[in-house]
N, C-alpha and C. Protein backbone atom coordinates (compact mmCIF):
# COMPACT_ATOMS: atom_id res chain seq x y z
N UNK A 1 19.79 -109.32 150.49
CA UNK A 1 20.65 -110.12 151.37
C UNK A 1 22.08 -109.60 151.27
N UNK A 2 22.68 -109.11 152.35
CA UNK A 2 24.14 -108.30 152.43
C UNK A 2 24.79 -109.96 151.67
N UNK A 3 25.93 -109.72 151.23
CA UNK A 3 26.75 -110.78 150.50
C UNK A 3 27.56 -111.22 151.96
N UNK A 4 28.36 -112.32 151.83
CA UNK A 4 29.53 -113.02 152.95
C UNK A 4 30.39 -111.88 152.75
N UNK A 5 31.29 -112.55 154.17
CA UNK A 5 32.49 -111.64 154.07
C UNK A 5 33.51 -112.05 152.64
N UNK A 6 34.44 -110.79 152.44
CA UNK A 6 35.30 -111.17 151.45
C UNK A 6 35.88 -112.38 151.35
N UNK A 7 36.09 -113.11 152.66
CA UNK A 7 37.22 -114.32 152.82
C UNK A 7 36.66 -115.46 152.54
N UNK A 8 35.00 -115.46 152.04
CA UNK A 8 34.56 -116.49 152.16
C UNK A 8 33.17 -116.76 150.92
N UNK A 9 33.56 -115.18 150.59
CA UNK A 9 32.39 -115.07 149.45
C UNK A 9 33.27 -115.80 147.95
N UNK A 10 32.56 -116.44 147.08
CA UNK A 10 32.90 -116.63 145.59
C UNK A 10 32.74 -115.63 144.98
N UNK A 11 33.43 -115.49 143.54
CA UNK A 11 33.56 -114.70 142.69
C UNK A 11 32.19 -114.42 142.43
N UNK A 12 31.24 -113.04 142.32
CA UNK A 12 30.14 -113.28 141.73
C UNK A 12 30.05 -114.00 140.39
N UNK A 13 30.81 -113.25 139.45
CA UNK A 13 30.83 -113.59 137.47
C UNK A 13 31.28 -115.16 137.95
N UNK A 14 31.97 -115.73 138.79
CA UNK A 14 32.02 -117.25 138.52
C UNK A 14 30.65 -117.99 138.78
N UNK A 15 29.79 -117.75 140.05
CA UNK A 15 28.64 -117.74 140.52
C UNK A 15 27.98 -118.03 139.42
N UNK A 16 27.66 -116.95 138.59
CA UNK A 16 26.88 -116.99 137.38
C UNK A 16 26.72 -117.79 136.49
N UNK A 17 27.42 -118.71 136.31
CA UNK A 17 27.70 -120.26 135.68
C UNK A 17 26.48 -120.61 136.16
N UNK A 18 26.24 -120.86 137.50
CA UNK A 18 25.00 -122.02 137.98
C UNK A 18 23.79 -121.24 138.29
N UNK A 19 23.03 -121.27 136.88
CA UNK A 19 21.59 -120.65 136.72
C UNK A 19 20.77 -120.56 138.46
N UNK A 20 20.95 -121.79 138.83
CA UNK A 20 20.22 -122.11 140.25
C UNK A 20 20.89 -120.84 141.64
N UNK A 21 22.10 -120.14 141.52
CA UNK A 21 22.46 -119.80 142.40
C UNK A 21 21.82 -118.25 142.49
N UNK A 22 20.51 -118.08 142.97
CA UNK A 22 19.93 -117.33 143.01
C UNK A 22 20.42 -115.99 143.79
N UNK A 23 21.08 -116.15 144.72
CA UNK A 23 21.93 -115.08 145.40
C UNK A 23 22.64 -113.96 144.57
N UNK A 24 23.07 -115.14 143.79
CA UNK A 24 24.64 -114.51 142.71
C UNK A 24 23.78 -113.65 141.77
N UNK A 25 22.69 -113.92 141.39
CA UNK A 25 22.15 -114.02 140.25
C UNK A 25 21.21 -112.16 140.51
N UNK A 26 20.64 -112.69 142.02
CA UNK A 26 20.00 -111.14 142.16
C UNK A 26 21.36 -110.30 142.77
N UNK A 27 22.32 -110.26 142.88
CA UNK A 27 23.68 -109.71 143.51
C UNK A 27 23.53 -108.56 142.15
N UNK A 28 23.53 -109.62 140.72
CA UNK A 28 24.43 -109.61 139.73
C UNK A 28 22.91 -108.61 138.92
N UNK A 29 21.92 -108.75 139.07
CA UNK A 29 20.49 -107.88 138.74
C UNK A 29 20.77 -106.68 139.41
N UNK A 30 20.93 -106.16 140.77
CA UNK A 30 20.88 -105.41 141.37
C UNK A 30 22.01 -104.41 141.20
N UNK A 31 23.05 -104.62 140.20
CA UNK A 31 23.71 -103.53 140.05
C UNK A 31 24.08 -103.54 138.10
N UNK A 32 24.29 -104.49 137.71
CA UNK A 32 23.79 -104.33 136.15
C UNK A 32 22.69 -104.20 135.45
N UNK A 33 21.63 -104.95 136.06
CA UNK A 33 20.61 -104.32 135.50
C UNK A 33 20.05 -102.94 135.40
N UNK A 34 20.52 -102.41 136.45
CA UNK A 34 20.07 -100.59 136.03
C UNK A 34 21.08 -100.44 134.98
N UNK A 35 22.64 -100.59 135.54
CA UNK A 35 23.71 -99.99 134.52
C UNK A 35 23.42 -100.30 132.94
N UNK A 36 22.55 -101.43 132.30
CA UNK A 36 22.61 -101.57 131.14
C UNK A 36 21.44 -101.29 130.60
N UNK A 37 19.83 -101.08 131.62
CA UNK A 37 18.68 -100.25 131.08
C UNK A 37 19.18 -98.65 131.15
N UNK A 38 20.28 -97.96 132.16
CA UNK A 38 20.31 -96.69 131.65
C UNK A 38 21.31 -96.17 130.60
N UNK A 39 21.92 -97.07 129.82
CA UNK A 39 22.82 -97.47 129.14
C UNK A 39 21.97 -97.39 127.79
N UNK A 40 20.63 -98.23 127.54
CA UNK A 40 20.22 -97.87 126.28
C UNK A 40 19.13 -96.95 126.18
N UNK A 41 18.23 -96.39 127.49
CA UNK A 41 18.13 -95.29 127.49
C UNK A 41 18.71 -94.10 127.10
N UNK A 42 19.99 -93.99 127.30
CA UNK A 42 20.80 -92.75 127.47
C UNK A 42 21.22 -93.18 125.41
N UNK A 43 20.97 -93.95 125.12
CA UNK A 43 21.00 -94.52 123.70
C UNK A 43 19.59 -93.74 122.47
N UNK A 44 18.77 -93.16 123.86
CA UNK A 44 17.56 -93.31 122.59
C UNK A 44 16.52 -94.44 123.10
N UNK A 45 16.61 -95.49 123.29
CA UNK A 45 15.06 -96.38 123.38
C UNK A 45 14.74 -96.59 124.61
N UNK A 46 13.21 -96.48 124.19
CA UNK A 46 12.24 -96.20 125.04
C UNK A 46 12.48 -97.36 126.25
N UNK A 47 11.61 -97.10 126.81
CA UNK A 47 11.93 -97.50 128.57
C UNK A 47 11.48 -99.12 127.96
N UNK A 48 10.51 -99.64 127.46
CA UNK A 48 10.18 -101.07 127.20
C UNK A 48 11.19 -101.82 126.75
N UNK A 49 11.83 -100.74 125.16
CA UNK A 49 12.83 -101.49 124.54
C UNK A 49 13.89 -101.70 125.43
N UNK A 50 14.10 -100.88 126.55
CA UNK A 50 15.20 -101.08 127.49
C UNK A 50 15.30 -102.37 128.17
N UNK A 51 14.00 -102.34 128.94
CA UNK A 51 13.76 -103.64 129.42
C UNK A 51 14.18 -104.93 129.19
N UNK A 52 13.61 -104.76 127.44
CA UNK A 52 13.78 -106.35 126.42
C UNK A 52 15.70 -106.15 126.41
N UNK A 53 16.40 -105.33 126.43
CA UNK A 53 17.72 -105.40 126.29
C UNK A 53 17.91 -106.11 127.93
N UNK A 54 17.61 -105.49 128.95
CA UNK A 54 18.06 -106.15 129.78
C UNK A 54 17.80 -107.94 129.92
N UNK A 55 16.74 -107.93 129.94
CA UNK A 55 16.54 -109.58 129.73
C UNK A 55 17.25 -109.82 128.83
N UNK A 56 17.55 -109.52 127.73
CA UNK A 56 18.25 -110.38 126.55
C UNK A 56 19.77 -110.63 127.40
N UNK A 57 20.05 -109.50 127.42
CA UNK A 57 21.88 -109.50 128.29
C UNK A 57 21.78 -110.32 129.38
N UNK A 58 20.68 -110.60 130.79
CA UNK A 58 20.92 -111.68 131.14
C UNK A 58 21.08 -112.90 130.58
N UNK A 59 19.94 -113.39 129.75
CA UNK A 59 19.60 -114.42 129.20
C UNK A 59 20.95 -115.08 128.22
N UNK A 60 21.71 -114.03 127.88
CA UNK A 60 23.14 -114.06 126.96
C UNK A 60 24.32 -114.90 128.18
N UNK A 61 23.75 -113.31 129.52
CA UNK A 61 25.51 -114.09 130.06
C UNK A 61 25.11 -115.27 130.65
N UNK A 62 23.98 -115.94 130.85
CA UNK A 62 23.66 -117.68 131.26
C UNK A 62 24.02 -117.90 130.88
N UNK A 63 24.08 -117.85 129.14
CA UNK A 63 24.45 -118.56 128.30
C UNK A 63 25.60 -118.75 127.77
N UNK A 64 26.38 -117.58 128.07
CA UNK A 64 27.88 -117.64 127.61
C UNK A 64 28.95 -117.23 128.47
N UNK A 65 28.43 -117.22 130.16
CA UNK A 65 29.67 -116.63 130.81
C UNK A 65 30.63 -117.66 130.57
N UNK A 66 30.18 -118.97 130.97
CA UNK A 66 31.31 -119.99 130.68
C UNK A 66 32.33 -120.29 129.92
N UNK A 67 31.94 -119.90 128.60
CA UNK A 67 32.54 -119.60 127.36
C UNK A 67 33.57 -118.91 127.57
N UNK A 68 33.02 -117.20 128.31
CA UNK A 68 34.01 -116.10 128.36
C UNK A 68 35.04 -116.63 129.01
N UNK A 69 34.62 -117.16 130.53
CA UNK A 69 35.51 -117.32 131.64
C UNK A 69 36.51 -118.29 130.98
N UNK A 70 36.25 -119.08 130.16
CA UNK A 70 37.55 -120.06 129.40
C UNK A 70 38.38 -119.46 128.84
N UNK A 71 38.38 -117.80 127.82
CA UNK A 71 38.68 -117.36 127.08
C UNK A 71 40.18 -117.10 127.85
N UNK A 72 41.44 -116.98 127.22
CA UNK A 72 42.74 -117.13 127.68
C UNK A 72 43.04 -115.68 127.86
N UNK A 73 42.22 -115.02 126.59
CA UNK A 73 42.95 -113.52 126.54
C UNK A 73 41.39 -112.69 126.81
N UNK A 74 40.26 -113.15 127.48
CA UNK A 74 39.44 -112.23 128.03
C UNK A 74 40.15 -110.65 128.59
N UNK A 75 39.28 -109.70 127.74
CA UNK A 75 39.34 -108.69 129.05
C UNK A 75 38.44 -108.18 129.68
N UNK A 76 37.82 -107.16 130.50
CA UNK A 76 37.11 -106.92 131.27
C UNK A 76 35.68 -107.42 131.33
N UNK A 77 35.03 -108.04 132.13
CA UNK A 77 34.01 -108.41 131.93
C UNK A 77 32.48 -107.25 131.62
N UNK A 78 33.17 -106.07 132.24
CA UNK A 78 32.20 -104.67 131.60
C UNK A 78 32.42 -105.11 130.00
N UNK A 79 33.61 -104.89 129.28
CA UNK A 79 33.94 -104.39 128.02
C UNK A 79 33.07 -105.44 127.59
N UNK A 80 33.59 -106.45 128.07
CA UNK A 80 32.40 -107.91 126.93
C UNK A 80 30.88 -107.52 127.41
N UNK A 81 30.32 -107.30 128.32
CA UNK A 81 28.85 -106.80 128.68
C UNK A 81 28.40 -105.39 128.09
N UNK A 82 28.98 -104.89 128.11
CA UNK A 82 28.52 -103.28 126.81
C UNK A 82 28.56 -103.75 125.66
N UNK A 83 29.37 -104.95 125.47
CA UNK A 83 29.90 -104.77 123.64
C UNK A 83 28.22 -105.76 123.22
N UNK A 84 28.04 -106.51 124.25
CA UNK A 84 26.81 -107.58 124.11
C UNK A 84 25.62 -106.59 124.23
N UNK A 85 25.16 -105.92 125.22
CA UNK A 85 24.54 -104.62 125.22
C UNK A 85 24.28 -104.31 124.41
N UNK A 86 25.22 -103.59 123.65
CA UNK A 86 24.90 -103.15 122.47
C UNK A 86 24.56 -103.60 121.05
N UNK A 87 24.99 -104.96 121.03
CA UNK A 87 24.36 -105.90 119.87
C UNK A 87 23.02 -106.25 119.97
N UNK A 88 22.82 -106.30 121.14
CA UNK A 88 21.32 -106.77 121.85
C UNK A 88 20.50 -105.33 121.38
N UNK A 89 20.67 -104.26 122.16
CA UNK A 89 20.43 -103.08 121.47
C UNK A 89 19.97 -102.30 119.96
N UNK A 90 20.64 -103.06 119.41
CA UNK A 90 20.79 -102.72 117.66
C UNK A 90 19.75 -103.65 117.14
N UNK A 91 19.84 -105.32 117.45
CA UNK A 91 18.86 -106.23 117.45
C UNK A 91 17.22 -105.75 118.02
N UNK A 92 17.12 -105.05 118.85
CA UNK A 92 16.20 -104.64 119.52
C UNK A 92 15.13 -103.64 118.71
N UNK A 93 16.35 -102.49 118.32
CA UNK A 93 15.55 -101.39 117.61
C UNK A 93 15.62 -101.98 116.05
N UNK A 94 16.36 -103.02 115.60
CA UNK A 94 16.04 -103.30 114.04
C UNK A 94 14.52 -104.27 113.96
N UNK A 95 14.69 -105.01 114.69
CA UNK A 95 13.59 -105.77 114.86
C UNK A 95 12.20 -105.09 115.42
N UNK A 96 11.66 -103.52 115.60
CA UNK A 96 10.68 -102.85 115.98
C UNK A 96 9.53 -102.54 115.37
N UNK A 97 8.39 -102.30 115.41
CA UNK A 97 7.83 -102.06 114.37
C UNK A 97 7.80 -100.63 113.60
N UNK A 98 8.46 -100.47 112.44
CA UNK A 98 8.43 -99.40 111.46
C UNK A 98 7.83 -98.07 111.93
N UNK A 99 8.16 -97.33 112.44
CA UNK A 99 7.26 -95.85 112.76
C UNK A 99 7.64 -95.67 114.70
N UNK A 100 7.90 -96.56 115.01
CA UNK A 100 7.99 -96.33 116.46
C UNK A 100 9.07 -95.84 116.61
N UNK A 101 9.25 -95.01 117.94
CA UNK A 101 10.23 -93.87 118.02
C UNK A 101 11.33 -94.38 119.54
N UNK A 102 12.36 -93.83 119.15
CA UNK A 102 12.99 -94.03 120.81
C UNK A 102 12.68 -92.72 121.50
N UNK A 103 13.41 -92.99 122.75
CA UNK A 103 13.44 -91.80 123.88
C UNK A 103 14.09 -90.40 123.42
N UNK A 104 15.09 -90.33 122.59
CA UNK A 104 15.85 -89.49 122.43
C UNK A 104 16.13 -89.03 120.67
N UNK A 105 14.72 -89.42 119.93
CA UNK A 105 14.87 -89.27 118.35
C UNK A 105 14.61 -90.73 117.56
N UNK A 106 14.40 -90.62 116.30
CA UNK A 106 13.95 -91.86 115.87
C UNK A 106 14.75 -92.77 116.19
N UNK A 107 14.55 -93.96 115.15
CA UNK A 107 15.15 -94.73 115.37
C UNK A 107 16.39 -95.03 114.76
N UNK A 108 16.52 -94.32 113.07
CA UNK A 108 17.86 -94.45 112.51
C UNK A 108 18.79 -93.43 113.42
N UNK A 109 18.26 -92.25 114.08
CA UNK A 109 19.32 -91.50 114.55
C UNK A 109 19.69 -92.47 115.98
N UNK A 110 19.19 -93.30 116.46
CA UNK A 110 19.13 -94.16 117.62
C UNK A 110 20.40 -95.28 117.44
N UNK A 111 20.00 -96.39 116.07
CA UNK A 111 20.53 -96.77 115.69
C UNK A 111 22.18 -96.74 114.94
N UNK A 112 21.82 -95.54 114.55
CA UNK A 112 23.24 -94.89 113.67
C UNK A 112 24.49 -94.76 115.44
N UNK A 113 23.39 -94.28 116.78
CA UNK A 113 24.56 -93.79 117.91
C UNK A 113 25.44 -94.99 118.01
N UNK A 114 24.40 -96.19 118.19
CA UNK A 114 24.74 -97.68 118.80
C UNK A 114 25.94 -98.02 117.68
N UNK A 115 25.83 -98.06 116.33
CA UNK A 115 26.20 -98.37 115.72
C UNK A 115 27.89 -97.85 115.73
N UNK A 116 27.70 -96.68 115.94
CA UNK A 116 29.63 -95.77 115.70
C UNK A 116 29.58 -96.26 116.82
N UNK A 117 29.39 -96.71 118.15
CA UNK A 117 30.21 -97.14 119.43
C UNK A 117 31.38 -96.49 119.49
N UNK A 118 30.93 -94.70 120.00
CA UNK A 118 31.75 -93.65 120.62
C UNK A 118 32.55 -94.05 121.48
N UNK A 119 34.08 -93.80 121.80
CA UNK A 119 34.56 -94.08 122.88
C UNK A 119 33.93 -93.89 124.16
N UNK A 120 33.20 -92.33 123.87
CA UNK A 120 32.48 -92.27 125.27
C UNK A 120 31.78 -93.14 125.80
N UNK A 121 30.88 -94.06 125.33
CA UNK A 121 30.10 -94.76 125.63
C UNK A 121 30.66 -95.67 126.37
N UNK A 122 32.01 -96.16 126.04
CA UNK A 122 32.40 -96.96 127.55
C UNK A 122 32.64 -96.26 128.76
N UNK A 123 33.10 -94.97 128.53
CA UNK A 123 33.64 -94.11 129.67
C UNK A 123 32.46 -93.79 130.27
N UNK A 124 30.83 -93.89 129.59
CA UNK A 124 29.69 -93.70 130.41
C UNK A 124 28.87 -94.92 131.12
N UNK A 125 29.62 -96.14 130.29
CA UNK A 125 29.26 -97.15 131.28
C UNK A 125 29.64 -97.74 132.41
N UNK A 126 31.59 -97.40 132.55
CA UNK A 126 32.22 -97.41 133.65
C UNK A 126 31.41 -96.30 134.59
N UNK A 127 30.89 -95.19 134.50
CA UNK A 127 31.09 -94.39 135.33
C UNK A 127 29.75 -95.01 135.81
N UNK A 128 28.55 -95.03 135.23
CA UNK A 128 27.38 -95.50 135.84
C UNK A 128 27.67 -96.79 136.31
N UNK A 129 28.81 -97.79 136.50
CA UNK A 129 28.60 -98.98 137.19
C UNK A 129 29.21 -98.75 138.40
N UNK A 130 30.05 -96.99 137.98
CA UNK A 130 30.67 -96.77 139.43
C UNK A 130 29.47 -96.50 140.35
N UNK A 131 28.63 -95.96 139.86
CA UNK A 131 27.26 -95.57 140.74
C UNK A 131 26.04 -96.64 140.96
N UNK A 132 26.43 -97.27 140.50
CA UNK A 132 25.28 -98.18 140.58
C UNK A 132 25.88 -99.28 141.67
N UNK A 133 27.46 -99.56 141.48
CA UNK A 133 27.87 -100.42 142.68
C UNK A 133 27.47 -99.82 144.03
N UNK A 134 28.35 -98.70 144.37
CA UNK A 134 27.36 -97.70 145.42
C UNK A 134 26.10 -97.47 146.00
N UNK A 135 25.27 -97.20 144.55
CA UNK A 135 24.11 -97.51 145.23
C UNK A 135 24.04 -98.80 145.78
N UNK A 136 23.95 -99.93 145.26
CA UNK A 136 23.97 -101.17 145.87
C UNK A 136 24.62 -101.52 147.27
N UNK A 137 25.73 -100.38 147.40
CA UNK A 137 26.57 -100.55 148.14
C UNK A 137 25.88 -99.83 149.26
N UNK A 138 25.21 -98.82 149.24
CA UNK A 138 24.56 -98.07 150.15
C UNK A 138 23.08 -99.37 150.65
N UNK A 139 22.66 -99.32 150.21
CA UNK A 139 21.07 -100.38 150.09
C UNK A 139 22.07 -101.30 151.16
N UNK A 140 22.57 -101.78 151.15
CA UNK A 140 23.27 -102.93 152.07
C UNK A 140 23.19 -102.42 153.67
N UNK A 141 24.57 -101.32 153.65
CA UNK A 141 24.36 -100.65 154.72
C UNK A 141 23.53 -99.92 155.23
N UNK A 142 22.47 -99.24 154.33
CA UNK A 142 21.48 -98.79 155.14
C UNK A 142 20.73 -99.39 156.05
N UNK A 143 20.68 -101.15 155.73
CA UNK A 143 19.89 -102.35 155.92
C UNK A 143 20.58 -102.67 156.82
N UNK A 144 21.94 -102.62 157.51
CA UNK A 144 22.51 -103.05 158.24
C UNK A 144 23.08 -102.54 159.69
N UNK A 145 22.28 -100.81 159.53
CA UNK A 145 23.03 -100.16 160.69
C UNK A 145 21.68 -99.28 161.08
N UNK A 146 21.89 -98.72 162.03
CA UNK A 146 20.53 -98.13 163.08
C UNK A 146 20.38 -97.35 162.11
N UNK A 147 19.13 -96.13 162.00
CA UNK A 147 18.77 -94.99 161.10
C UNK A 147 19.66 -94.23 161.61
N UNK A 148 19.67 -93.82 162.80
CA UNK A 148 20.62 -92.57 163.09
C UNK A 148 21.99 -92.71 162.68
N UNK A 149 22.59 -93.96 162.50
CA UNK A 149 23.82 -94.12 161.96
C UNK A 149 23.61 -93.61 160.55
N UNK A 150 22.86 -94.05 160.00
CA UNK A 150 22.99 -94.01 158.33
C UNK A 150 22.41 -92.25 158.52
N UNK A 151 21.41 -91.86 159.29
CA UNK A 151 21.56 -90.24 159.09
C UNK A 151 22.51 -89.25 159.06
N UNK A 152 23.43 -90.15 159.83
CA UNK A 152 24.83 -89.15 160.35
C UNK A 152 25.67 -89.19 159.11
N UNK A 153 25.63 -90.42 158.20
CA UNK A 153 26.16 -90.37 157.04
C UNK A 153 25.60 -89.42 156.28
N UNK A 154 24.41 -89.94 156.17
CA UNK A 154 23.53 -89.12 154.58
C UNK A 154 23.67 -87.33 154.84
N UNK A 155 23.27 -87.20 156.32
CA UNK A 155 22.88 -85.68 156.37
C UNK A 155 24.77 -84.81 156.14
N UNK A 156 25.87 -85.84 156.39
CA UNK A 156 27.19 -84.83 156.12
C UNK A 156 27.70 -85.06 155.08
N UNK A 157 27.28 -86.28 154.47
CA UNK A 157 28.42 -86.68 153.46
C UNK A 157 28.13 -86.47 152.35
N UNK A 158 26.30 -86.72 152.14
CA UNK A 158 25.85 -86.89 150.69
C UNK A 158 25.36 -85.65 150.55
N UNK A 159 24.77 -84.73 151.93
CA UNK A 159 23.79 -83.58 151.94
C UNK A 159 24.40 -82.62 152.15
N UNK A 160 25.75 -82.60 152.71
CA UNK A 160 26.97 -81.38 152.99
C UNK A 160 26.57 -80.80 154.01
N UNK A 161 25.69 -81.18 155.27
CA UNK A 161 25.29 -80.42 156.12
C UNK A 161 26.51 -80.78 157.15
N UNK A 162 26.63 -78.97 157.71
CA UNK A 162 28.02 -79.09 158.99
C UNK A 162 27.37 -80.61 159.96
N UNK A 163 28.43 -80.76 160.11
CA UNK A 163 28.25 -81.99 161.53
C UNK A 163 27.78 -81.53 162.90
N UNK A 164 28.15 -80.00 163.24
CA UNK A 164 27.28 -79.53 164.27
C UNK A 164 26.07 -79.59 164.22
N UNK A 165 25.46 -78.96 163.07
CA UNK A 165 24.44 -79.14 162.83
C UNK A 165 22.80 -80.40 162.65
N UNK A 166 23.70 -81.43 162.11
CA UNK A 166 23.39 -82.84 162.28
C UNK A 166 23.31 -83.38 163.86
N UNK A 167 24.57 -83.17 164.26
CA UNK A 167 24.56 -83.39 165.54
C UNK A 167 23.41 -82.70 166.73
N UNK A 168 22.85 -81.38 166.46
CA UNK A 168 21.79 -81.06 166.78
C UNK A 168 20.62 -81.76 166.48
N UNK A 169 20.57 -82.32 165.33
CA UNK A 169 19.35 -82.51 164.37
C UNK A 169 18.95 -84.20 164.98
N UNK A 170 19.89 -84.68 165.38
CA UNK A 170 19.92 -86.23 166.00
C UNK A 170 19.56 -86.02 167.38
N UNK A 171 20.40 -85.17 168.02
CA UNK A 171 20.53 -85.02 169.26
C UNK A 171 20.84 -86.05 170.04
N UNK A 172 22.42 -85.50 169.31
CA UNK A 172 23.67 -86.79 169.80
C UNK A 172 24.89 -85.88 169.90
N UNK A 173 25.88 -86.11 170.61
CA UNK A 173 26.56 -85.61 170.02
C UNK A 173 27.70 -85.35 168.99
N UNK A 174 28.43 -84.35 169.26
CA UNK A 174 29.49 -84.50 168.07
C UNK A 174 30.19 -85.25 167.69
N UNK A 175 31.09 -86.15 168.47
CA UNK A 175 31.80 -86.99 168.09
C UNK A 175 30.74 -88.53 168.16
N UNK A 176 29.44 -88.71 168.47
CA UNK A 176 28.58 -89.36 167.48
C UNK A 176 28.54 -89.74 166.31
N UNK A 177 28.57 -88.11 165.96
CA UNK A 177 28.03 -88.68 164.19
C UNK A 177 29.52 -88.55 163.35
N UNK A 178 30.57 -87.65 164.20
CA UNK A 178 31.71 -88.62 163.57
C UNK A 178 31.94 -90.28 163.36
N UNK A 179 31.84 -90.78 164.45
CA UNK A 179 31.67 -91.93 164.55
C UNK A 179 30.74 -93.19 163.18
N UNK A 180 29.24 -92.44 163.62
CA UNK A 180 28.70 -92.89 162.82
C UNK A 180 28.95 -92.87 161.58
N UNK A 181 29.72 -91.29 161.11
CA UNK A 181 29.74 -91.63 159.31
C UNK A 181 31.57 -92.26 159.20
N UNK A 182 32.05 -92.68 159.93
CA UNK A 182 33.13 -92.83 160.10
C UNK A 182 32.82 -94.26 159.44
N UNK A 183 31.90 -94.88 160.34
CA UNK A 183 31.72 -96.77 160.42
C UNK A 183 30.74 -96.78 159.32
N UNK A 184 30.21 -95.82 158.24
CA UNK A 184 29.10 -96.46 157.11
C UNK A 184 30.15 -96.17 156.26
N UNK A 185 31.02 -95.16 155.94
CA UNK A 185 31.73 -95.18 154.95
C UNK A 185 32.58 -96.18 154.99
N UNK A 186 33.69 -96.57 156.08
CA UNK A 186 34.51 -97.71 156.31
C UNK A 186 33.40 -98.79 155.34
N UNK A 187 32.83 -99.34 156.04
CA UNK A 187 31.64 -100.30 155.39
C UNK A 187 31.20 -100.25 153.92
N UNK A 188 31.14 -98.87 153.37
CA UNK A 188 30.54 -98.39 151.75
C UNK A 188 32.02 -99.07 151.36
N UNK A 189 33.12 -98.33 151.45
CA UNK A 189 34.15 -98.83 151.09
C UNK A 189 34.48 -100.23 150.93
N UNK A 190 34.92 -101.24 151.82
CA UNK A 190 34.64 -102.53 152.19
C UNK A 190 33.69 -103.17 151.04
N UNK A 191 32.56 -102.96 151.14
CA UNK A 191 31.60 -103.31 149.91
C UNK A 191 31.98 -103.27 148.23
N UNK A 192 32.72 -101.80 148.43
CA UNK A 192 32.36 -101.53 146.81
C UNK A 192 33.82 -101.93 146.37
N UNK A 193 34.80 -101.77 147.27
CA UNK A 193 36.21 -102.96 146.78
C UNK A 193 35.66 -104.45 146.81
N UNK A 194 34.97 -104.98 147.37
CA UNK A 194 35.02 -106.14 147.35
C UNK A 194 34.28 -106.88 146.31
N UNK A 195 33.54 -105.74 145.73
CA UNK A 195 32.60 -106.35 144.48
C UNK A 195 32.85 -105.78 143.22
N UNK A 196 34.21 -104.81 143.16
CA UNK A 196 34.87 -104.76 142.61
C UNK A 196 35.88 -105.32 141.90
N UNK A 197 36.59 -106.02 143.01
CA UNK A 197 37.66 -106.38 142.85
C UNK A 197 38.28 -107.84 143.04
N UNK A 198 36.52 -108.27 143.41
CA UNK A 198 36.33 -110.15 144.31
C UNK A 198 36.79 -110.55 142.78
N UNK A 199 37.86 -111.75 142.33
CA UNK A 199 37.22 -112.29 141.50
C UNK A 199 38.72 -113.05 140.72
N UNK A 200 39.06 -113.99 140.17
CA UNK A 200 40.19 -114.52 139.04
C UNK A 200 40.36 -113.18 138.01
N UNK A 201 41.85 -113.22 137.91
CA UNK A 201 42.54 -112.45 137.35
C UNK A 201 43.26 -113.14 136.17
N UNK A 202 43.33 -112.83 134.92
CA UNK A 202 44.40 -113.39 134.11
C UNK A 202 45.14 -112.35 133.35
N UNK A 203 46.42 -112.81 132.03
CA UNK A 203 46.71 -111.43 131.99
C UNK A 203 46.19 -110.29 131.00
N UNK A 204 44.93 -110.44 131.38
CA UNK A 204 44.33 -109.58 129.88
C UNK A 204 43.54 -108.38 131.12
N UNK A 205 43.70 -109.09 132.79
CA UNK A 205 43.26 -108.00 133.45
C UNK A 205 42.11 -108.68 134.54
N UNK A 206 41.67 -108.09 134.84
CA UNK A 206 40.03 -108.40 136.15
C UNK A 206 39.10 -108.20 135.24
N UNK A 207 38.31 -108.75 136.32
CA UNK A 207 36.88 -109.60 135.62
C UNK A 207 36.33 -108.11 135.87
N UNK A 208 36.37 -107.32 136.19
CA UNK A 208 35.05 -105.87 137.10
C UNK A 208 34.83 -105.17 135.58
């Protein structure tokens, strides 16, 4: 379901307070839940243990966005969702049974990564939520505009093919599929600020 316009949509992370608001809730699945199963993948554990992390991290922020959102000196609502991630994570592979292995080496070398919490590891979770909003952000508009529109996008923008060429390939013309990738990107854009950037501010920073 595409979200409301900006002027009229709620904060998602406020949303999330009311277990029942199912909208908010798959909004809020559909772009963290990959970001935090490829998050402990890219950690070492196996695709199951990933899973059980993701449920746990929902099941957490039910339980404690409210909490956060009170907090005076909160900062980013990523930074508090990796830092939970990763406790969930550590909980995950300590609690395993003895001999079982992750994706990427046992489990103390698994454990030992989670444990030093590399700087990189935030700089790899920002970047995958940059992609994962996108994707989400794409899934919307694809859903929302003719195929040939969204071809005129995909075949120049994502696939690097000349626009003459596309423009053959549709059999439309040129200033067509200008057009067309003109009005999905406008739109990608539109989307991925707005679910970015929707949301109460205090001074420790935005909720994104």
């Amino acid at each position: 379901m595409p979200p409301s316009p900006p002027e009229t949509r709620a904060s998602l992370i406020l949303r999330l307070q009311d277990a029942a608001d199912v909208a908010a809730w798959d909004e809020f699945s559909a772009v963290y839940g990959p970001l935090v199963f490829h998050m402990a993948q890219r950690q070492g554990l196996q695709a199951a243990d990933a899973e059980d992390v993701v449920q746990e991290v929902f099941v957490a922020v039910a339980r404690s966005v409210s909490q956060w959102l009170d907090q005076p000196t909160r900062g980013r609502f990523r930074g508090w969702l990796l830092s939970m991630a990763r406790n969930i994570a550590i909980n995950v592979l300590t609690r395993r049974p003895h001999g079982a292995t992750g994706q990427g080496g046992d489990d103390q070398q698994t454990l030992a990564a989670l444990q030093a919490y590399p700087e990189t590891l935030s700089d790899e979770f920002d970047l995958e939520y940059r992609r994962e909003v996108f994707r989400w952000a794409a899934d919307q508009v694809r859903d929302s505009v003719a195929e040939s529109t969204w071809l005129a996008f995909q075949r120049t923008h994502l696939d690097g093919v000349p626009i003459p060429d596309v423009a053959r390939e549709l059999g439309v013309s040129v200033g067509t599929v200008y057009v067309s990738r003109s009005r999905v990107m406008n739109r990608l854009q539109e989307l991925v600020r707005q679910f970015d950037t929707d949301g109460p501010k205090n001074n420790s920073g935005d909720l994104s």
